[in-house]
Protein backbone atom coordinates (compact mmCIF):
# COMPACT_ATOMS: atom_id res chain seq x y z
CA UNK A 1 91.07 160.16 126.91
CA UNK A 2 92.63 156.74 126.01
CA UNK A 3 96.01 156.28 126.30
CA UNK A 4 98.77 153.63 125.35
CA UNK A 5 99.44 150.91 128.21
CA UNK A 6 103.32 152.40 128.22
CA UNK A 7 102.22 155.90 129.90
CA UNK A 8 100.32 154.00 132.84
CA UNK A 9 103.60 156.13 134.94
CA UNK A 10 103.93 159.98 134.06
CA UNK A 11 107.58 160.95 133.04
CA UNK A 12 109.30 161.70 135.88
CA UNK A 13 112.96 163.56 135.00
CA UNK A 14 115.47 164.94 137.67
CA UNK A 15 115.55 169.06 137.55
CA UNK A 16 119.65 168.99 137.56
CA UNK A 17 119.49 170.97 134.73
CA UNK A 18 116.23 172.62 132.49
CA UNK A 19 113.81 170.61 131.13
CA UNK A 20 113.22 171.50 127.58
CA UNK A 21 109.89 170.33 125.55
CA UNK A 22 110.69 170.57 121.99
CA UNK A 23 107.65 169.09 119.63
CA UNK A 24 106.71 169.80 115.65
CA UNK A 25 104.40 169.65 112.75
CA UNK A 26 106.04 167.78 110.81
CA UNK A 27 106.10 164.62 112.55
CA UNK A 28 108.36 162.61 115.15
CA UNK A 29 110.65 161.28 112.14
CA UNK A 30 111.62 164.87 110.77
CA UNK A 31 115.36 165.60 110.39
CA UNK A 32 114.33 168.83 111.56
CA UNK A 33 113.13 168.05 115.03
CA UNK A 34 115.95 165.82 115.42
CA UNK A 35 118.47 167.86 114.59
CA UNK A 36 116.98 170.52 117.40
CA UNK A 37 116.55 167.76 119.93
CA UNK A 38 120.42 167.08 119.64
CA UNK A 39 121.28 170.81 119.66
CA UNK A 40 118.80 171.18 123.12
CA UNK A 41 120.57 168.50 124.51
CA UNK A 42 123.90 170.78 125.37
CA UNK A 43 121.49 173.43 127.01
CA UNK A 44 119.14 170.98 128.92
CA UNK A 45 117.20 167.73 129.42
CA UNK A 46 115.04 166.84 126.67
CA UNK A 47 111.12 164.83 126.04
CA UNK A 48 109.82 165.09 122.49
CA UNK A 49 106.20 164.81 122.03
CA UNK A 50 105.13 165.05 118.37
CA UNK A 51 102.41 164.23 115.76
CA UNK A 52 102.70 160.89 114.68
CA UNK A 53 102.12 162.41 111.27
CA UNK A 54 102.45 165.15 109.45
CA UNK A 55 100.10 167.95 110.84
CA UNK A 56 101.35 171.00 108.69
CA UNK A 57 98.76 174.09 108.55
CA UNK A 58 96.51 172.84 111.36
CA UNK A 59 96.86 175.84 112.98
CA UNK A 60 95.87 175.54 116.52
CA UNK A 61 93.36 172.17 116.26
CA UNK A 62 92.43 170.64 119.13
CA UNK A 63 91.05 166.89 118.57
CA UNK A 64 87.63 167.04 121.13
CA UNK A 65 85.34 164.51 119.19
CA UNK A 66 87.96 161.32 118.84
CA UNK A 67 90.60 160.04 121.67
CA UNK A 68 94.29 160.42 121.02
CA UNK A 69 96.52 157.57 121.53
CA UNK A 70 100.28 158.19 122.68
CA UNK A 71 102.81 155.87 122.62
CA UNK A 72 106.39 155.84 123.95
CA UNK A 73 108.93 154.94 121.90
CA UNK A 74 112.13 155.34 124.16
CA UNK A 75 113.11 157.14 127.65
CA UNK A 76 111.87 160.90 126.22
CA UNK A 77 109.98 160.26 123.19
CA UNK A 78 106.90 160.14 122.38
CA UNK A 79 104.58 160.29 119.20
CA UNK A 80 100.88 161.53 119.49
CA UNK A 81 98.39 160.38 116.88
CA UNK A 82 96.93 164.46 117.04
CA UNK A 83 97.75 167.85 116.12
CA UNK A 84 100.98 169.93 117.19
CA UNK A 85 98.45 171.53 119.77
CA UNK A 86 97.28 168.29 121.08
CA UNK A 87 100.85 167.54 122.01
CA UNK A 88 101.41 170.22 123.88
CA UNK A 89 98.76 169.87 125.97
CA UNK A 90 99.13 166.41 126.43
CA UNK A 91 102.87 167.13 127.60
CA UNK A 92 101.93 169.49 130.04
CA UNK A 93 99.28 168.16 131.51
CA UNK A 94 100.02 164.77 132.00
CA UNK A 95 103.55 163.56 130.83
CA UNK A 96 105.16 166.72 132.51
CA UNK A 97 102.33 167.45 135.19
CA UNK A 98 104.01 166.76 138.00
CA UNK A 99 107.23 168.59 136.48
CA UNK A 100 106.51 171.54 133.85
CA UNK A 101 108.96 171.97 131.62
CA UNK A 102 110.97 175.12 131.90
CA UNK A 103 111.11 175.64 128.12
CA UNK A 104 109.20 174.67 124.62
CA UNK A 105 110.84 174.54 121.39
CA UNK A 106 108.64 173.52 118.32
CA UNK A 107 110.18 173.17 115.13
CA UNK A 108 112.64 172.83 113.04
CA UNK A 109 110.06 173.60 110.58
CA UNK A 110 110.91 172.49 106.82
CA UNK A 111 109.77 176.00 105.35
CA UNK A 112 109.22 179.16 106.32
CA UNK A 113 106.54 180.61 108.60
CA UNK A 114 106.58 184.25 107.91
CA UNK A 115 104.12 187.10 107.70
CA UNK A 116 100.83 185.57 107.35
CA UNK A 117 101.91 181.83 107.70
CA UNK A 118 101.68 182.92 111.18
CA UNK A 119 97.68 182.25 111.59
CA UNK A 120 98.68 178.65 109.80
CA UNK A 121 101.50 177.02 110.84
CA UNK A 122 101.26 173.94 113.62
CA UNK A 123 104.72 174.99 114.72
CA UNK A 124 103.85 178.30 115.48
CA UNK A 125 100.69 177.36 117.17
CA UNK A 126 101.83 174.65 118.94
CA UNK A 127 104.28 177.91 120.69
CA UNK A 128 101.61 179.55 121.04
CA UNK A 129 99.45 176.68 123.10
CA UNK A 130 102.87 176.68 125.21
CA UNK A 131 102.38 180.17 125.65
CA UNK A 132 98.56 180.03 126.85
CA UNK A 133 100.16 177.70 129.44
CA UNK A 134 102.39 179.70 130.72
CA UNK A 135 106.10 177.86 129.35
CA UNK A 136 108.04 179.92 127.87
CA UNK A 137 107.84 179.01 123.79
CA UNK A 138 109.62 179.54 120.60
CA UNK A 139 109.16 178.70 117.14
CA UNK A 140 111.57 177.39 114.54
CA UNK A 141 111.21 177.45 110.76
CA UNK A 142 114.07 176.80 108.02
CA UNK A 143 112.68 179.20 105.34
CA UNK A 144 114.15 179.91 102.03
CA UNK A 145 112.69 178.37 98.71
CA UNK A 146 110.72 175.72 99.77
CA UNK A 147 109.72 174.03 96.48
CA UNK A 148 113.85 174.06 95.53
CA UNK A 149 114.29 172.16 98.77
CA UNK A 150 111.59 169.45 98.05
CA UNK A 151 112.28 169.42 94.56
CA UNK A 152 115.96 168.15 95.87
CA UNK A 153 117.87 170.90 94.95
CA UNK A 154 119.71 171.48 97.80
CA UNK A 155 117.39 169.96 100.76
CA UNK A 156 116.73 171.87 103.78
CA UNK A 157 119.63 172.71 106.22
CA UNK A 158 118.74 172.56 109.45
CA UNK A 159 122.48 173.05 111.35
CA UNK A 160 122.31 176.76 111.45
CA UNK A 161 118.47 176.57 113.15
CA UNK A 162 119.42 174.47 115.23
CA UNK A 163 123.23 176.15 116.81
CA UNK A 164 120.67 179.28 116.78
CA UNK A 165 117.66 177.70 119.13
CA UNK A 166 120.46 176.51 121.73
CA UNK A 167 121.48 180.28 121.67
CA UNK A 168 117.96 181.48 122.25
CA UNK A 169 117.27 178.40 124.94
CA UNK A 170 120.17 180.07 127.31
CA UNK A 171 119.24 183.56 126.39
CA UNK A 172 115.73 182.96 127.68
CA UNK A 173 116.38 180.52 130.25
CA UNK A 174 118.57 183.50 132.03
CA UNK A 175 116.97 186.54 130.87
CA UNK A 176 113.15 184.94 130.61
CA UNK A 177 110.53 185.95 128.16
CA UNK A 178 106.84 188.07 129.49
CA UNK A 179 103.82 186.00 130.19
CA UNK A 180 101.96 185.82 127.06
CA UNK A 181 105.16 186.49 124.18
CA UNK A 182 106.35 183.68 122.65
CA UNK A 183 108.94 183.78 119.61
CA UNK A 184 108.93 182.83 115.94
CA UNK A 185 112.23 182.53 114.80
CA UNK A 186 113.20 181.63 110.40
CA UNK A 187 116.25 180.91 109.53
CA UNK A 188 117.42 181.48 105.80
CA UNK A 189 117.57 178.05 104.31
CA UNK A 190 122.03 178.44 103.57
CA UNK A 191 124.87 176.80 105.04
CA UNK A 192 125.43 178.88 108.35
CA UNK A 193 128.66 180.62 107.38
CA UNK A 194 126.44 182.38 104.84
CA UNK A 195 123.83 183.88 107.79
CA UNK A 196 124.90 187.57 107.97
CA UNK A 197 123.13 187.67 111.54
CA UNK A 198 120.12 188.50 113.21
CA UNK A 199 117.32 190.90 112.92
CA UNK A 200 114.37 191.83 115.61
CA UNK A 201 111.31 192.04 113.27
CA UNK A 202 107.60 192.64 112.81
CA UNK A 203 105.32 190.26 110.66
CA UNK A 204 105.37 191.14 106.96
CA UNK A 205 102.89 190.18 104.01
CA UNK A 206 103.42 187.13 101.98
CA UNK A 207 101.32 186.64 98.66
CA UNK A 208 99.66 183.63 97.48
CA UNK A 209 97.93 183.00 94.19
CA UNK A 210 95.44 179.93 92.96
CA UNK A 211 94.83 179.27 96.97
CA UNK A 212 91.91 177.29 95.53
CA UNK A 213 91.55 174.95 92.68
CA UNK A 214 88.64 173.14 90.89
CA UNK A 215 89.13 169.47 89.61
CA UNK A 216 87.28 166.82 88.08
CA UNK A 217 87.59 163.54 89.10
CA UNK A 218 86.94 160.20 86.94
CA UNK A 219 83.40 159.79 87.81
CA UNK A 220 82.80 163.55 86.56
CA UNK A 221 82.48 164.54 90.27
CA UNK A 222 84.04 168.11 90.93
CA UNK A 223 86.70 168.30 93.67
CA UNK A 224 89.13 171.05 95.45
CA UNK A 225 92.71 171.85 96.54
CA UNK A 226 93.65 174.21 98.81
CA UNK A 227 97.09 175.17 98.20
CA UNK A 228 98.56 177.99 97.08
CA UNK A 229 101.57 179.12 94.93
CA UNK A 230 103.54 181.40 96.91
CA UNK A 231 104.28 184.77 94.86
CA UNK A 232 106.95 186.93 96.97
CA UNK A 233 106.21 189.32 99.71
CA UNK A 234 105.63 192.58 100.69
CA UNK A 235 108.76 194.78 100.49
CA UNK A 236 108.62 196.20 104.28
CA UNK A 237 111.43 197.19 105.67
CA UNK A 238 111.94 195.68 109.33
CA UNK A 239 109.36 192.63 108.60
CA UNK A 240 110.54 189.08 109.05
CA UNK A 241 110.01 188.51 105.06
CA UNK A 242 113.06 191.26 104.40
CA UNK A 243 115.19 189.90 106.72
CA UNK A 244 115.22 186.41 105.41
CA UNK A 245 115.50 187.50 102.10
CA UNK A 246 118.33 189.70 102.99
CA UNK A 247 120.08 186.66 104.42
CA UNK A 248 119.31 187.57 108.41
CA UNK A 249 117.48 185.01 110.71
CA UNK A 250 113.99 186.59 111.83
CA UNK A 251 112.99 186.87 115.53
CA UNK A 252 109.42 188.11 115.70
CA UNK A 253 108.01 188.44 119.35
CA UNK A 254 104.55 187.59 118.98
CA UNK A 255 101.19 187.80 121.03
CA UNK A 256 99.37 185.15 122.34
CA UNK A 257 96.59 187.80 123.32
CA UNK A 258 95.30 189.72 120.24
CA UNK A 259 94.07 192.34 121.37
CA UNK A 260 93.96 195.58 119.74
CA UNK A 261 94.26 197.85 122.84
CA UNK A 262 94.96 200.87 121.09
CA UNK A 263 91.93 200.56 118.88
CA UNK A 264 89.68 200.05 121.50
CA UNK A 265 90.05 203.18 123.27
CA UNK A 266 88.51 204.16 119.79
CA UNK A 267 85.60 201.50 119.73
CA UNK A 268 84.54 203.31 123.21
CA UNK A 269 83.07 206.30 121.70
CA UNK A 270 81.28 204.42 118.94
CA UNK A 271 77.21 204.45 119.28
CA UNK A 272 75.11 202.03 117.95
């Protein structure tokens, strides 16, 4: 694939200390991935590669039928004209191919990506393409009441994420994480002195209403939004929806294999 005259040498850093991937959704000019690069930086050596764009609820895209086009914009940044997964991939197997990073970190997300947000979210996907690879991979998300934030009231603050992910970056860079787990981590939307702590959770169920919408436009042709109004959760007790609502950040341990191996010891005595 094509790439930008300034990437004619692959990024070659010294291993004195880990080298941390961190990459996004929302776009190389977030606050949110900023503020995470600069709280990475006490833990390791950083490269940001991130969507040029906005690529929010691309889930895990690949671009196969256009090129991408990367171009560096200082020592250890980057900007990608693709998805969140295209970054990753591009990282890892060419920027960083000579020298895998030891960790990925993709966030700070501006929202939450709980319960079924999961199977959505570029941030958590773009984890979970780290994970397929093999580098160990977590997922940040400021939750909280998203339409307050962009509506101004309040903004979203990203200092508490961000402390957090440098915990999590030394916790797994000693302890490690299995082959195939990656984590999704939300973090109430507060000032952190109001975080009462942290809770190990399971996925919960988050509601949506008017997901699709009819419109006419001026020339009397119909046309459609997909959106969605989000209308609460599921009260589950132990899910990453409670916890954030009870004012606890949310570490779910997900899967990058699917597999229901418990069901199919079931499927084996069906007959067709």
């Amino acid at each position: 694939m094509p790439l930008d005259k300034n990437l004619r040498n692959r990024v070659y850093i010294k291993r004195d200390r880990p080298l941390i991937l961190v990459t996004n959704d929302d776009g190389i000019g977030s606050e949110g991935i900023k503020a995470l690069a600069e709280a990475l930086k006490k833990v390791g050596d950083i490269i940001m590669v991130a969507p040029s764009v906005e690529q929010s609820a691309t889930s895990h895209s690949v671009t196969l039928h256009h090129s991408l086009r990367c171009r560096r914009i200082d020592d250890g940044t980057y900007m990608v004209d693709g998805t969140p997964t295209d970054c990753v991939n591009l990282a890892v197997n060419f920027l960083l191919k000579e020298a895998p990073p030891d960790l990925l970190f993709s966030g700070i997300n501006r929202g939450p990506n709980l319960g079924d947000d999961v199977h959505y979210s570029g941030t958590v996907s773009a984890a979970l393409e780290g994970g397929i690879v093999g580098v160990p991979s977590v997922a940040v998300s400021v939750s909280g009441p998203l339409s307050d934030a962009l509506a101004g009231r309040g903004g979203f603050k990203f200092e508490a994420a961000a402390e957090f992910s440098a915990r999590v970056a030394k916790k797994i860079l000693k302890g490690g994480l299995p082959l195939g787990i990656i984590l999704n981590i939300n973090v109430p939307n507060v000032d952190k002195k109001l975080i009462k702590g942290h809770r190990v959770t399971f996925q919960g169920i988050k509601n949506y209403s008017n997901i699709t919408t009819e419109h006419i436009d001026p020339r009397g042709e119909r046309y459609y939004w997909i959106s969605g109004k989000e209308d609460g959760f599921d009260d589950i007790a132990g899910s990453d929806c409670n916890a954030v609502a009870e004012g606890y950040i949310s570490l779910t341990p997900l899967r990058v294999d699917m597999t229901d191996r418990n069901f199919m010891k079931k499927m084996k005595d069906w007959r067709f």
